[in-house]
C-alpha atoms as a PDB file:
ATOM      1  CA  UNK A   1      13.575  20.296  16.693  1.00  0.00           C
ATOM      2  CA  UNK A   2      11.607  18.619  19.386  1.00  0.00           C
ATOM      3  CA  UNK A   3      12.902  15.032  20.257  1.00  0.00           C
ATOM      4  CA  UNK A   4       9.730  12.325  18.234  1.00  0.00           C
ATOM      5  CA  UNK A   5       8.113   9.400  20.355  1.00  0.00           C
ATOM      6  CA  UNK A   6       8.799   6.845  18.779  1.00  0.00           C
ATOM      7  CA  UNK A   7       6.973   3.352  18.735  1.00  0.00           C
ATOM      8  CA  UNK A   8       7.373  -0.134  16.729  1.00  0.00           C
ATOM      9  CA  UNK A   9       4.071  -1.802  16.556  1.00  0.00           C
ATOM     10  CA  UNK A  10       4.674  -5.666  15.899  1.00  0.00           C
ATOM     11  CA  UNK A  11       1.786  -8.497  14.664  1.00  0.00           C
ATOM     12  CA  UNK A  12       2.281 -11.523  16.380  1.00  0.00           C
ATOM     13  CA  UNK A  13       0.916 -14.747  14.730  1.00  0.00           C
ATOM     14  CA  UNK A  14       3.003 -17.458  14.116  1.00  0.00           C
ATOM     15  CA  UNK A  15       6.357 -16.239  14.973  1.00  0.00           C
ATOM     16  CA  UNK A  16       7.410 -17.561  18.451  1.00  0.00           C
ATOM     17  CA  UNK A  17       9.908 -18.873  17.386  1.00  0.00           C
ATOM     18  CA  UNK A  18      11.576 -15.604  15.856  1.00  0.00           C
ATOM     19  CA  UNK A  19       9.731 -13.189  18.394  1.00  0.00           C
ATOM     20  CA  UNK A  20      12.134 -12.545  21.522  1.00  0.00           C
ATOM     21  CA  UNK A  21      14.888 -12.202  18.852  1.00  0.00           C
ATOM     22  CA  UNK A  22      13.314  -9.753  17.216  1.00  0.00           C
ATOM     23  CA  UNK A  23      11.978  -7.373  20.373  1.00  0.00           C
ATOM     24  CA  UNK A  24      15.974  -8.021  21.402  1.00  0.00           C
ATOM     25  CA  UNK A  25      16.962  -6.501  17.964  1.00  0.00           C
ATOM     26  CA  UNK A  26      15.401  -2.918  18.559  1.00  0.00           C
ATOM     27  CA  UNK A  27      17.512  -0.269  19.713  1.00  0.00           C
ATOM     28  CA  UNK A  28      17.228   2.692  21.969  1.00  0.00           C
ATOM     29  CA  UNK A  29      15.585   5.053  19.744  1.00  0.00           C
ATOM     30  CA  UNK A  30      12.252   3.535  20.193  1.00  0.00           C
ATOM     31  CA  UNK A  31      10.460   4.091  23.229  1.00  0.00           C
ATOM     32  CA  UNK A  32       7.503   1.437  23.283  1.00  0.00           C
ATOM     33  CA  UNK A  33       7.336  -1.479  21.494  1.00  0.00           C
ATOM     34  CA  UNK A  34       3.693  -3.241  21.162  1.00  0.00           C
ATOM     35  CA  UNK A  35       3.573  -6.521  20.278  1.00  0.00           C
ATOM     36  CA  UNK A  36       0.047  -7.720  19.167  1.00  0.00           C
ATOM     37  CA  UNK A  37      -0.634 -11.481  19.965  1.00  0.00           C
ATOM     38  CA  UNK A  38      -3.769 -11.618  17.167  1.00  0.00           C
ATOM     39  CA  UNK A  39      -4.560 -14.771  18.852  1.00  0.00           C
ATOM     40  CA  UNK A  40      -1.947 -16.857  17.799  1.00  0.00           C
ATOM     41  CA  UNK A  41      -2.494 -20.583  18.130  1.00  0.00           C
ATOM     42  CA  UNK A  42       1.593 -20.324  19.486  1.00  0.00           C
ATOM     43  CA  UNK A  43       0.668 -18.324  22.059  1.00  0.00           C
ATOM     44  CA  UNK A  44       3.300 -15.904  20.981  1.00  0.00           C
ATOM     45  CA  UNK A  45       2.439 -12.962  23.457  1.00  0.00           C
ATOM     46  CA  UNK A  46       2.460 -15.159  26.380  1.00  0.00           C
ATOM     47  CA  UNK A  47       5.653 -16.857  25.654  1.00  0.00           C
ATOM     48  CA  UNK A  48       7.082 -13.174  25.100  1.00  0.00           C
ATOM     49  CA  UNK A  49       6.083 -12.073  28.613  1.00  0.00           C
ATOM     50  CA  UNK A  50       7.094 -14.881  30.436  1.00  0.00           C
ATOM     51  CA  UNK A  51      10.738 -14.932  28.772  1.00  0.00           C
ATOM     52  CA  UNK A  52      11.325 -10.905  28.044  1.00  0.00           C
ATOM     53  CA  UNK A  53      11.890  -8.368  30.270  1.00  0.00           C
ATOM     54  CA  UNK A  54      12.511  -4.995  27.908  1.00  0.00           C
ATOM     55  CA  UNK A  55      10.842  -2.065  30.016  1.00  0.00           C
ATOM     56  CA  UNK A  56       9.789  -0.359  26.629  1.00  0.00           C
ATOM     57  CA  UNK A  57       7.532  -3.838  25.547  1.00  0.00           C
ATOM     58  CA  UNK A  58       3.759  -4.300  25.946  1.00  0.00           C
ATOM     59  CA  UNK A  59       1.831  -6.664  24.818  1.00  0.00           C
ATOM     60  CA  UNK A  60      -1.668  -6.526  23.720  1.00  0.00           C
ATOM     61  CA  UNK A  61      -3.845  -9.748  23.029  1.00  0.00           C
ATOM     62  CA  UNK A  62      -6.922  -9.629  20.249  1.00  0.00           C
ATOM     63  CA  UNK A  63      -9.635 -11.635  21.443  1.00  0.00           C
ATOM     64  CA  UNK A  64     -10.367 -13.452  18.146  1.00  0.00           C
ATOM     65  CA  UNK A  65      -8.076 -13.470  15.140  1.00  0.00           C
ATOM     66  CA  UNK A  66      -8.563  -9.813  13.514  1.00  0.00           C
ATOM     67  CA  UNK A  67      -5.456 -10.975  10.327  1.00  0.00           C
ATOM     68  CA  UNK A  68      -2.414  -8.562  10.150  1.00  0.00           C
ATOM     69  CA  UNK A  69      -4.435  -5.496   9.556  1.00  0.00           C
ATOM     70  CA  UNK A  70      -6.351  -5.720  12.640  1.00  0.00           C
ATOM     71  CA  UNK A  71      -3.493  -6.556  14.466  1.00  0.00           C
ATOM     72  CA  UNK A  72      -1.657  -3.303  13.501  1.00  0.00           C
ATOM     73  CA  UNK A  73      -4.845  -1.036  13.753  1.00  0.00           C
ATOM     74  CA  UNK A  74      -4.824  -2.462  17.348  1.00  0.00           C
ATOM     75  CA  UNK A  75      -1.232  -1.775  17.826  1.00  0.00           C
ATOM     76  CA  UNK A  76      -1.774   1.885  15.997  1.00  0.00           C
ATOM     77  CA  UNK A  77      -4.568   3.147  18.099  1.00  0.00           C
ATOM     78  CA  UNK A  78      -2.603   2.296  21.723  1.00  0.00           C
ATOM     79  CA  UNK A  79       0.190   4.297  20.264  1.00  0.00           C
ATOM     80  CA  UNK A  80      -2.240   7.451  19.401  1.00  0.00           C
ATOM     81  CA  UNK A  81      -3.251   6.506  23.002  1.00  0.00           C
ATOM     82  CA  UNK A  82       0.113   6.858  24.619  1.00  0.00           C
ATOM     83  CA  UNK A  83       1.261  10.167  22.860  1.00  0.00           C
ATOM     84  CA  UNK A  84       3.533   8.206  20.494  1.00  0.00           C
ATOM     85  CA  UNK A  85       4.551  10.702  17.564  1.00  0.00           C
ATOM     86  CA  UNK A  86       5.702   8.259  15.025  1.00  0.00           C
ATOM     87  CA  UNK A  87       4.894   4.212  14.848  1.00  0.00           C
ATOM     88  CA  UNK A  88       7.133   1.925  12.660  1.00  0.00           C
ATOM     89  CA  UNK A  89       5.743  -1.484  11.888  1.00  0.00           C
ATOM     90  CA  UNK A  90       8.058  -4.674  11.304  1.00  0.00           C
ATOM     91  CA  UNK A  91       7.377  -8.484  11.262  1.00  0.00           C
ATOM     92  CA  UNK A  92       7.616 -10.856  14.283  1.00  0.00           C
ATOM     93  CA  UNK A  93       9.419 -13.719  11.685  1.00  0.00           C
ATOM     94  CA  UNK A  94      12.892 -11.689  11.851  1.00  0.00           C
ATOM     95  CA  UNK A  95      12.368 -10.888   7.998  1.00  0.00           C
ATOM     96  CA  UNK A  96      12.746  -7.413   8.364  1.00  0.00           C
ATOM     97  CA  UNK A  97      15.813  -5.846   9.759  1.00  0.00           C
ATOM     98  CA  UNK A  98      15.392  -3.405  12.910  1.00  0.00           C
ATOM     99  CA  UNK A  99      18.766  -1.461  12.451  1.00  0.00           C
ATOM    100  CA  UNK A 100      16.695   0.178   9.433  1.00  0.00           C
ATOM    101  CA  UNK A 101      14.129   1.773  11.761  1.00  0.00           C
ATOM    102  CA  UNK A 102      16.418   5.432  12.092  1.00  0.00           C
ATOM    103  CA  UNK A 103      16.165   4.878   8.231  1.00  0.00           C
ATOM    104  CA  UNK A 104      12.295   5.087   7.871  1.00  0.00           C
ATOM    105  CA  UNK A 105      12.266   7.339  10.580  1.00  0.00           C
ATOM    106  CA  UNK A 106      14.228  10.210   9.680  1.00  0.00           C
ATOM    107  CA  UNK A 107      12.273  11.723   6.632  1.00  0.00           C
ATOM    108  CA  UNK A 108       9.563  11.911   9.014  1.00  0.00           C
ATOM    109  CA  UNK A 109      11.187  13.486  11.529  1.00  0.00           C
ATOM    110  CA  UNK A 110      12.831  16.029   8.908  1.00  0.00           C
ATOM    111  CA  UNK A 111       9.303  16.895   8.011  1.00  0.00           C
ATOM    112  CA  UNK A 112       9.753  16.177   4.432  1.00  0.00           C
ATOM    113  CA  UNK A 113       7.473  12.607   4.597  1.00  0.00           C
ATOM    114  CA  UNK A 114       3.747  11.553   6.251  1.00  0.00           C
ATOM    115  CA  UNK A 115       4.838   7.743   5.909  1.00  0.00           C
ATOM    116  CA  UNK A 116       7.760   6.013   4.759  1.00  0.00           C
ATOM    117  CA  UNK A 117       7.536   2.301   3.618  1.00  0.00           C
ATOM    118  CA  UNK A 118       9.996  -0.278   2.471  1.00  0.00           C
ATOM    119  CA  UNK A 119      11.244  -1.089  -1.400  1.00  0.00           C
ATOM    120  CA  UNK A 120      13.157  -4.314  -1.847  1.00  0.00           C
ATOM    121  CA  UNK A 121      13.612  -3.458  -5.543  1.00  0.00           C
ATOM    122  CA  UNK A 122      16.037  -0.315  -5.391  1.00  0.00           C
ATOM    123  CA  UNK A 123      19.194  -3.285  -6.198  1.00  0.00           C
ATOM    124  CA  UNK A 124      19.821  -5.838  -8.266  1.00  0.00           C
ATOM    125  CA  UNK A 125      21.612  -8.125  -5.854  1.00  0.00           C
ATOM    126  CA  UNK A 126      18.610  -7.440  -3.726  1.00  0.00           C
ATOM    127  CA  UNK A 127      15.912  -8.854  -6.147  1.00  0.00           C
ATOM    128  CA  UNK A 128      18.237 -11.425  -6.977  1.00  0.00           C
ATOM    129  CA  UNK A 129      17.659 -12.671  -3.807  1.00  0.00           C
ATOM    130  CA  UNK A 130      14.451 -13.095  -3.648  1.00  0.00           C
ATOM    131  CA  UNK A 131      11.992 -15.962  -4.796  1.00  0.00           C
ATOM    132  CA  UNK A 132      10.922 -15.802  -8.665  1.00  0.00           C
ATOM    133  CA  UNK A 133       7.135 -16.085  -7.174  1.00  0.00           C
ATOM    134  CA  UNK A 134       7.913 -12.689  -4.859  1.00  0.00           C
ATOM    135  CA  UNK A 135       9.158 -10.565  -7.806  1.00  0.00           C
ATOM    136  CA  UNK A 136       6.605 -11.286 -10.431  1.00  0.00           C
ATOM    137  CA  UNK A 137       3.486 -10.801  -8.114  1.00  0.00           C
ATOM    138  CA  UNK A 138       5.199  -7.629  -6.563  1.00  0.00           C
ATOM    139  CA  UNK A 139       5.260  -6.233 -10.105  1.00  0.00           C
ATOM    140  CA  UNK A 140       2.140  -6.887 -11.009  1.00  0.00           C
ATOM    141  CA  UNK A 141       0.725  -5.773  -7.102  1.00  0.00           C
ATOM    142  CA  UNK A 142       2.886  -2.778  -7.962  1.00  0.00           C
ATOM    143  CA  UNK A 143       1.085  -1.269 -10.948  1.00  0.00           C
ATOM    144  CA  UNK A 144      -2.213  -2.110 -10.008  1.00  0.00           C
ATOM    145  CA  UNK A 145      -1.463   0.189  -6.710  1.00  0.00           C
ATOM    146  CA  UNK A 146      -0.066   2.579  -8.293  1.00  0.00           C
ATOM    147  CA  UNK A 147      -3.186   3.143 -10.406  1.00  0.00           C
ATOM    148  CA  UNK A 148      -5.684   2.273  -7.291  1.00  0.00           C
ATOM    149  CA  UNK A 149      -3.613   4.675  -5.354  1.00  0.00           C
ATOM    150  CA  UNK A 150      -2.462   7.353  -7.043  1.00  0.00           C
ATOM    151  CA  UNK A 151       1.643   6.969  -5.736  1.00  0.00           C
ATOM    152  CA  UNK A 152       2.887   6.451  -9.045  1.00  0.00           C
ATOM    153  CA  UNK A 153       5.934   6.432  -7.819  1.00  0.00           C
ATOM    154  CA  UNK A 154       5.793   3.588  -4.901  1.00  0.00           C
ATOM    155  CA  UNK A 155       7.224   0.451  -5.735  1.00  0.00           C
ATOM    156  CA  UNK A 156       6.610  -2.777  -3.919  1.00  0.00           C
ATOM    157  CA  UNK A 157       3.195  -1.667  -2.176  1.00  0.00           C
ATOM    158  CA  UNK A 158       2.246  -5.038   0.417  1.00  0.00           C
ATOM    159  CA  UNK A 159       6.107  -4.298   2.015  1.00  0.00           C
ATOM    160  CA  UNK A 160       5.238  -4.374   5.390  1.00  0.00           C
ATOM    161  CA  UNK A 161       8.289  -2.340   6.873  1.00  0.00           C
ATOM    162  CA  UNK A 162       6.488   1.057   7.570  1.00  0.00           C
ATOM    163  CA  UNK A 163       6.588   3.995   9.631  1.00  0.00           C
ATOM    164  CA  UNK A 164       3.924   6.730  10.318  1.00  0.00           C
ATOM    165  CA  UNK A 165       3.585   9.800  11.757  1.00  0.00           C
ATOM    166  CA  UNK A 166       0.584   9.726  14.149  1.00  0.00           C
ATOM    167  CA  UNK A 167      -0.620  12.780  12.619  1.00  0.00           C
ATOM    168  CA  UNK A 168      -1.041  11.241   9.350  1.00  0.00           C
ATOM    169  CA  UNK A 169      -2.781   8.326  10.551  1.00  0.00           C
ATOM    170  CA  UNK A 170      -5.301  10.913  12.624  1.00  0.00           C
ATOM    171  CA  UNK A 171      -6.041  12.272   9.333  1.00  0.00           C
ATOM    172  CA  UNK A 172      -6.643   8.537   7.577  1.00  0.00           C
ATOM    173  CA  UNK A 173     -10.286   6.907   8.505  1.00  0.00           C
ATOM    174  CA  UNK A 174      -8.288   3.590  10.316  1.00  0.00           C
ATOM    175  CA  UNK A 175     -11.380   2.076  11.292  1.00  0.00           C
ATOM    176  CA  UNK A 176     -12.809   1.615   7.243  1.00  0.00           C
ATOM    177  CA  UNK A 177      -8.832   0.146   6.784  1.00  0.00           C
ATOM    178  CA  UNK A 178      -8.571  -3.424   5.521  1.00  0.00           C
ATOM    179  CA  UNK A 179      -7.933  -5.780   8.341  1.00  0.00           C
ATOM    180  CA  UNK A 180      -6.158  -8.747   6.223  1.00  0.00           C
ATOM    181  CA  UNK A 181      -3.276  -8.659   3.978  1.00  0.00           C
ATOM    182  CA  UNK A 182      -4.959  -5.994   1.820  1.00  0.00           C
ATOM    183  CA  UNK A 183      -4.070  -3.761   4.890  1.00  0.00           C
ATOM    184  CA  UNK A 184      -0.756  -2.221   3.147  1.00  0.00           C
ATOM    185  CA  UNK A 185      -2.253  -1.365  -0.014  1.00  0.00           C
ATOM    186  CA  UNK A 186      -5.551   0.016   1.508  1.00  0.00           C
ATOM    187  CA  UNK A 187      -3.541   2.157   4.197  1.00  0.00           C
ATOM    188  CA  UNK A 188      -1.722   4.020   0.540  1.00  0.00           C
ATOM    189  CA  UNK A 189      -4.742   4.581  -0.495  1.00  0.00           C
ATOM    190  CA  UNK A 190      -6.561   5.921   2.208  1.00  0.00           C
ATOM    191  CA  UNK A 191      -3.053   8.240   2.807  1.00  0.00           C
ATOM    192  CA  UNK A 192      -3.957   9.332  -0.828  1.00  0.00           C
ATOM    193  CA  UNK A 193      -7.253  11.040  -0.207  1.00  0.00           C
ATOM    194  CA  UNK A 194      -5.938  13.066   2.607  1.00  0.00           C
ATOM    195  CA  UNK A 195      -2.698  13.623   0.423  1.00  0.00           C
ATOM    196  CA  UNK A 196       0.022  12.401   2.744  1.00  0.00           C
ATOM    197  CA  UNK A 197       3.443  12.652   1.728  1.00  0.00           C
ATOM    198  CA  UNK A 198       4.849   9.179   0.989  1.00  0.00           C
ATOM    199  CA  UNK A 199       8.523   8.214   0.693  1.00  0.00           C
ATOM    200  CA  UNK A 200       9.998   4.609  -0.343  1.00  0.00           C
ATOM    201  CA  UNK A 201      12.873   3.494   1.679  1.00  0.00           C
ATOM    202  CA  UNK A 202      15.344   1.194   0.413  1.00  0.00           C
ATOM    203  CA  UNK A 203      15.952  -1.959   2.190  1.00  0.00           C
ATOM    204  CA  UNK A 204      16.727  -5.975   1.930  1.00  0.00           C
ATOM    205  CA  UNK A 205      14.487  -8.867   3.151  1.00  0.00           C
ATOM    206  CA  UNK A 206      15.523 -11.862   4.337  1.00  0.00           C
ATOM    207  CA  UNK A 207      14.294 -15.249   3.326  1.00  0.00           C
ATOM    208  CA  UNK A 208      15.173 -18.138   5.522  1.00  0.00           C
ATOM    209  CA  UNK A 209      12.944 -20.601   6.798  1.00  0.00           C
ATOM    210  CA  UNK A 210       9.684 -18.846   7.895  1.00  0.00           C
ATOM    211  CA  UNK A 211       6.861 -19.441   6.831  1.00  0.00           C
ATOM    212  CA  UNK A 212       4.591 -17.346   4.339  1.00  0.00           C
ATOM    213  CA  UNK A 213       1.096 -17.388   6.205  1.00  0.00           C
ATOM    214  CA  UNK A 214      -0.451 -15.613   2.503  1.00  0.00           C
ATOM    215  CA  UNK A 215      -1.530 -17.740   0.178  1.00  0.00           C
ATOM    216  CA  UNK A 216      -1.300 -16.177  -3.364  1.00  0.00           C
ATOM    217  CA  UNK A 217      -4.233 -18.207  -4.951  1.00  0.00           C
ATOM    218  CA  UNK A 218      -6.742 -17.127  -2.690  1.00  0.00           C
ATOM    219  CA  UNK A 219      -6.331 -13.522  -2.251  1.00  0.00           C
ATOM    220  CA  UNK A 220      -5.945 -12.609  -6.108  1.00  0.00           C
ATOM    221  CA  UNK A 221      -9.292 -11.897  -6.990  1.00  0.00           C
ATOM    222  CA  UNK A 222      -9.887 -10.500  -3.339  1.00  0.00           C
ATOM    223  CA  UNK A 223      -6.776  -7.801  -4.319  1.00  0.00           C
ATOM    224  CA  UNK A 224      -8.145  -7.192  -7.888  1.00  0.00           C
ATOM    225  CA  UNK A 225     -11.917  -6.309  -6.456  1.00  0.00           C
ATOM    226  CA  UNK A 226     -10.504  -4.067  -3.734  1.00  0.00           C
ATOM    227  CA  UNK A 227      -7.990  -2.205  -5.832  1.00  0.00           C
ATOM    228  CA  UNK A 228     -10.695  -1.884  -8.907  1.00  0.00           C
ATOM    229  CA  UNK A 229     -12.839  -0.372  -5.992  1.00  0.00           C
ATOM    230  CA  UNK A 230     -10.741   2.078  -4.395  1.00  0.00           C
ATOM    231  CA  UNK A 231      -9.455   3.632  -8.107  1.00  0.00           C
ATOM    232  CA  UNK A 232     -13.242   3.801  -8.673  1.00  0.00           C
ATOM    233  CA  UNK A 233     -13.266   6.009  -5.200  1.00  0.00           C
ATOM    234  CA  UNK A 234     -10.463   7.590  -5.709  1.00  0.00           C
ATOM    235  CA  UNK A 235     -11.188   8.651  -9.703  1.00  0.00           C
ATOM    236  CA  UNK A 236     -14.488  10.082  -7.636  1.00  0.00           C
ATOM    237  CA  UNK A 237     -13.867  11.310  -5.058  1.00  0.00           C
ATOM    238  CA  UNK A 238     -10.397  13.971  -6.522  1.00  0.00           C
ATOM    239  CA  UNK A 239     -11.759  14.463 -10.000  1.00  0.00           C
ATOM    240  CA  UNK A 240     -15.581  14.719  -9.378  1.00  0.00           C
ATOM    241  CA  UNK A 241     -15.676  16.097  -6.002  1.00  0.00           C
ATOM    242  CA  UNK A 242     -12.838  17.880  -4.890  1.00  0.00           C
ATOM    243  CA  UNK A 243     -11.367  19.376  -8.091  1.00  0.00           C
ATOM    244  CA  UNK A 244     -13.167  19.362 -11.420  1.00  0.00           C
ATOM    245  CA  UNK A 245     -10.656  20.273 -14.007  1.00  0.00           C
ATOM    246  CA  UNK A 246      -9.088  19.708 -17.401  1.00  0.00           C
ATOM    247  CA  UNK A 247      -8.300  16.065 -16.318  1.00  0.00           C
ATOM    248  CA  UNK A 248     -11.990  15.512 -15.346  1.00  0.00           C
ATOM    249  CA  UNK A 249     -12.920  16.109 -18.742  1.00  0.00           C
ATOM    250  CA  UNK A 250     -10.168  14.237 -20.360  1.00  0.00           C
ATOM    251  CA  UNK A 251     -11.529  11.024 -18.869  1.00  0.00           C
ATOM    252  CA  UNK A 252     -15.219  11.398 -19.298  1.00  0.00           C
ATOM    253  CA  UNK A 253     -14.554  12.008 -23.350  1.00  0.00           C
ATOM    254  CA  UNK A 254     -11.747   9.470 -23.641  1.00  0.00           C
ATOM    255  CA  UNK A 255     -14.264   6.352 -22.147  1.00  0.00           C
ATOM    256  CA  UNK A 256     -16.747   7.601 -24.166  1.00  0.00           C
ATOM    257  CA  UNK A 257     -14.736   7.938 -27.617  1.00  0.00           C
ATOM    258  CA  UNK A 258     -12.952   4.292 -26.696  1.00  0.00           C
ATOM    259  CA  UNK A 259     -15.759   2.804 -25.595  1.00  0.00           C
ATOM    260  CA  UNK A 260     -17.466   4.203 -29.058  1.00  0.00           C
ATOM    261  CA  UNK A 261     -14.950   3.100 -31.344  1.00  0.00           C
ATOM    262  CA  UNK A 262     -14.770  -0.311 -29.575  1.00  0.00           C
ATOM    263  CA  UNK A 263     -18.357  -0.959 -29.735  1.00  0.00           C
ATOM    264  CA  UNK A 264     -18.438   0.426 -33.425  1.00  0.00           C
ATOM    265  CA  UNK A 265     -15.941  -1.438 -34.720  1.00  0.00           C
ATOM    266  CA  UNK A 266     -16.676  -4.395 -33.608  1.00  0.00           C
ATOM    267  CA  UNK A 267     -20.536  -4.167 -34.532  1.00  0.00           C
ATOM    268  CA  UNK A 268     -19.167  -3.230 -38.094  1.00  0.00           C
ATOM    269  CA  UNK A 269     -16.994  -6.387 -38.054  1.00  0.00           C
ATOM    270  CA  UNK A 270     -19.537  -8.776 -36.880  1.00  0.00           C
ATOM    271  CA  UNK A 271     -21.681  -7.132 -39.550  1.00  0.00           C
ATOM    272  CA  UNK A 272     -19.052  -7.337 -42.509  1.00  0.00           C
ATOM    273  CA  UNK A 273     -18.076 -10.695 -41.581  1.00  0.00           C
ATOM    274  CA  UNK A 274     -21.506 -12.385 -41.525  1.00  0.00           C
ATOM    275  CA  UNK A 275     -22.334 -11.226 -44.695  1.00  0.00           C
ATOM    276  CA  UNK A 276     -19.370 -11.952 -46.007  1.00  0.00           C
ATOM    277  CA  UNK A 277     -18.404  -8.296 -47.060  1.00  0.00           C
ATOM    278  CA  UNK A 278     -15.097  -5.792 -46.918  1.00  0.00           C
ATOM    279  CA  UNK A 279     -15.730  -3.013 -44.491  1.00  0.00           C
ATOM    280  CA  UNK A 280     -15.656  -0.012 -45.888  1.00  0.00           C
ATOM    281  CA  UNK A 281     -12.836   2.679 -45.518  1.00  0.00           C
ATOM    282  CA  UNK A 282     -15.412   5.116 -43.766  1.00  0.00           C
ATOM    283  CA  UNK A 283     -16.256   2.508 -41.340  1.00  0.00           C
ATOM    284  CA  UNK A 284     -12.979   1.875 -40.282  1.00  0.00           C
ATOM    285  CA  UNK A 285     -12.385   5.537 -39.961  1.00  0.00           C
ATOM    286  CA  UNK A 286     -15.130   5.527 -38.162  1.00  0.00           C
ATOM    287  CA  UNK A 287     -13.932   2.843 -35.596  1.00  0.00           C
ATOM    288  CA  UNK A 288     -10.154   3.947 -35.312  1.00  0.00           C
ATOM    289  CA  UNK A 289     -10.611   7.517 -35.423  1.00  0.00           C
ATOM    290  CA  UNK A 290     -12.796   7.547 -31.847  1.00  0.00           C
ATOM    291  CA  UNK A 291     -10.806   5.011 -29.841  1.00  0.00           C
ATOM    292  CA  UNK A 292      -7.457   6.515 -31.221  1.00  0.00           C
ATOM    293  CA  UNK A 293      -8.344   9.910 -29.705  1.00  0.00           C
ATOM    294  CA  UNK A 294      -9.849   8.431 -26.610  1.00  0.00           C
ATOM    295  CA  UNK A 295      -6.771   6.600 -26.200  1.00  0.00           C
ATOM    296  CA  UNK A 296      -4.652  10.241 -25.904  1.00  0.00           C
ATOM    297  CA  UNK A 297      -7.223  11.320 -23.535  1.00  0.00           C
ATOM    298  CA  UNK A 298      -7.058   8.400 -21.363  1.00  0.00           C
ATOM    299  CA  UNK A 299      -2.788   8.887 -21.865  1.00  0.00           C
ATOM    300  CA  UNK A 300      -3.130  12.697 -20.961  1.00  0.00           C
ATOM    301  CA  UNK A 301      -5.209  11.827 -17.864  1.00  0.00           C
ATOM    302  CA  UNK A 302      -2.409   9.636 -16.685  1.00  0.00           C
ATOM    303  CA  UNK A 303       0.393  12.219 -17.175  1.00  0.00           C
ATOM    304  CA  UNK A 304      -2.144  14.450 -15.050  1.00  0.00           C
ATOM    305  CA  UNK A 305      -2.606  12.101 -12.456  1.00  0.00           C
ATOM    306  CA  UNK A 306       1.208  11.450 -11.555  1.00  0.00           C
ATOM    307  CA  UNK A 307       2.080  14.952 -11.866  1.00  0.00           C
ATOM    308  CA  UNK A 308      -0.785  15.445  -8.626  1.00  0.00           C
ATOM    309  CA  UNK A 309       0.881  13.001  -6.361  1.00  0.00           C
ATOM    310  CA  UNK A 310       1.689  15.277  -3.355  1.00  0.00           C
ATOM    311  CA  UNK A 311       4.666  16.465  -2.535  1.00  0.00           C
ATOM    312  CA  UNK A 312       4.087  18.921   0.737  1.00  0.00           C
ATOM    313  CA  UNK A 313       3.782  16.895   4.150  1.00  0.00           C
ATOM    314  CA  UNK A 314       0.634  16.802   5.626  1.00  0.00           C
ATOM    315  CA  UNK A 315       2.727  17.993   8.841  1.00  0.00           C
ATOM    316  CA  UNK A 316       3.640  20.967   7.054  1.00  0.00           C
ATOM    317  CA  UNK A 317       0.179  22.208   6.630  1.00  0.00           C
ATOM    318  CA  UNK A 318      -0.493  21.470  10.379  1.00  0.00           C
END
């Protein structure tokens, strides 16, 4: 097996204070390191260059501030530049540790994974860990990617400890990514129309005194439009488009019979109620019958979907 190039891509905003301790932390399998000053008020990548002198580092400086996603696109596109073969991205706030990058690296390399990301929930004394706040909107982020997605199987989607093989993001359309904190979730997804190979790796975060730079409140409803949009591709794009089949079908009649029954039943009870009358046993039949059987053929569509999520490599196809 040829030797991989590999390359940790780091987004700098914020973090001087953790920064040269984290660029100090990354061992000799990596070849480049790229540290993205996404013009950080700190002046992280200046303070980085003036203090570190690691051969392998570069640092790159965004002109205006592009948000994490931007900053790793940046970081992602001077690696495809430089011939890298695989690019693992961490944090510059020392949350994420760097002894774990032969971890996410190695399914890659074995040729069984496209892109490996972190899972903090594999443990118990792991989640115990972590703030109440962190767990409950990482379970509720965590089903509403798997359906946007199609990875029924991913856990803990916005974990920003990732690694990539360069092929895989070749394949993914990086410029239409997300530049914000979406980036993460938007990344599976586009990895899901191309059918990449993705792999959870179990790991531990630290939480000491940085800093949280997302603010929950005001990137809800942003997260909620963009997943409801990219299922709505998704849905589209494999069942419509690429492959009509059984589970095509299954969907179209299952809306329609729930959305019948719904709309019938409660017409009928609106009715019954204002005139102050009992609904008849064929109306409720009526009602129940439809969005019962729509409600298997939305269930079956489900079990269809999660038995699709791919299992050969994009790099085996290649």
């Amino acid at each position: 097996m040829l030797e991989k190039k590999i390359a940790v891509v780091i987004p700098a905003y914020k973090c001087k204070k953790h920064i040269v301790s984290v660029v100090q932390s990354i061992g000799p399998l990596v070849a480049t390191i790229y540290v993205v000053d996404d013009k950080c008020p700190e002046k992280t990548g200046e303070y980085l260059k003036s203090v570190c002198d690691d051969p392998r580092l570069k640092v790159l400086f965004n002109e205006q501030n592009l948000g994490v996603g931007g900053a790793v696109k940046r970081g992602y596109l001077e690696a495809i530049k430089d011939g890298i073969d695989i690019a693992v991205k961490i944090d510059g706030d020392g949350q994420m540790d760097a002894n774990l990058i032969p971890k996410f690296t190695r399914p890659i390399i074995a040729g069984y994974a496209d892109y490996t990301k972190g899972n903090r929930f594999t443990r118990l004394n792991h989640i115990k860990k972590m703030p109440g706040i962190r767990i409950f909107g990482n379970a509720c982020l965590s089903l509403i990617s798997k359906i946007s997605s199609g990875y029924w199987k991913i856990v803990d989607p916005t974990n920003g400890y990732t690694a990539i093989s360069i092929l895989a993001l070749k394949e993914v359309e990086l410029e239409k990514i997300s530049q914000r904190y979406f980036f993460e979730s938007d990344l599976l997804f586009r990895l899901g129309l191309v059918k990449a190979v993705v792999v959870d790796i179990p790991m531990e975060s630290k939480y000491e005194d940085e800093v949280s730079n997302l603010k929950i409140s005001t990137v809800t409803s942003e997260f909620a439009l963009k997943h409801l949009r990219n299922f709505s591709k998704r849905i589209f794009y494999q069942y419509f488009i690429l492959d009509l089949n059984i589970a095509s079908i299954e969907l179209v009649f299952g809306i329609l019979l729930l959305g019948f029954g719904s709309i019938y039943g409660a017409v009928t009870w609106i009715h019954s109620a204002a005139n102050n009358l009992f609904t008849p046993s064929g109306g409720v039949m009526m009602a129940a019958l439809p969005i019962i059987l729509g409600f298997q053929l939305i269930l079956n569509f489900i079990s269809f979907d999660i038995a699709k999520e791919p299992t050969l490599p994009l790099q085996k196809l290649h």
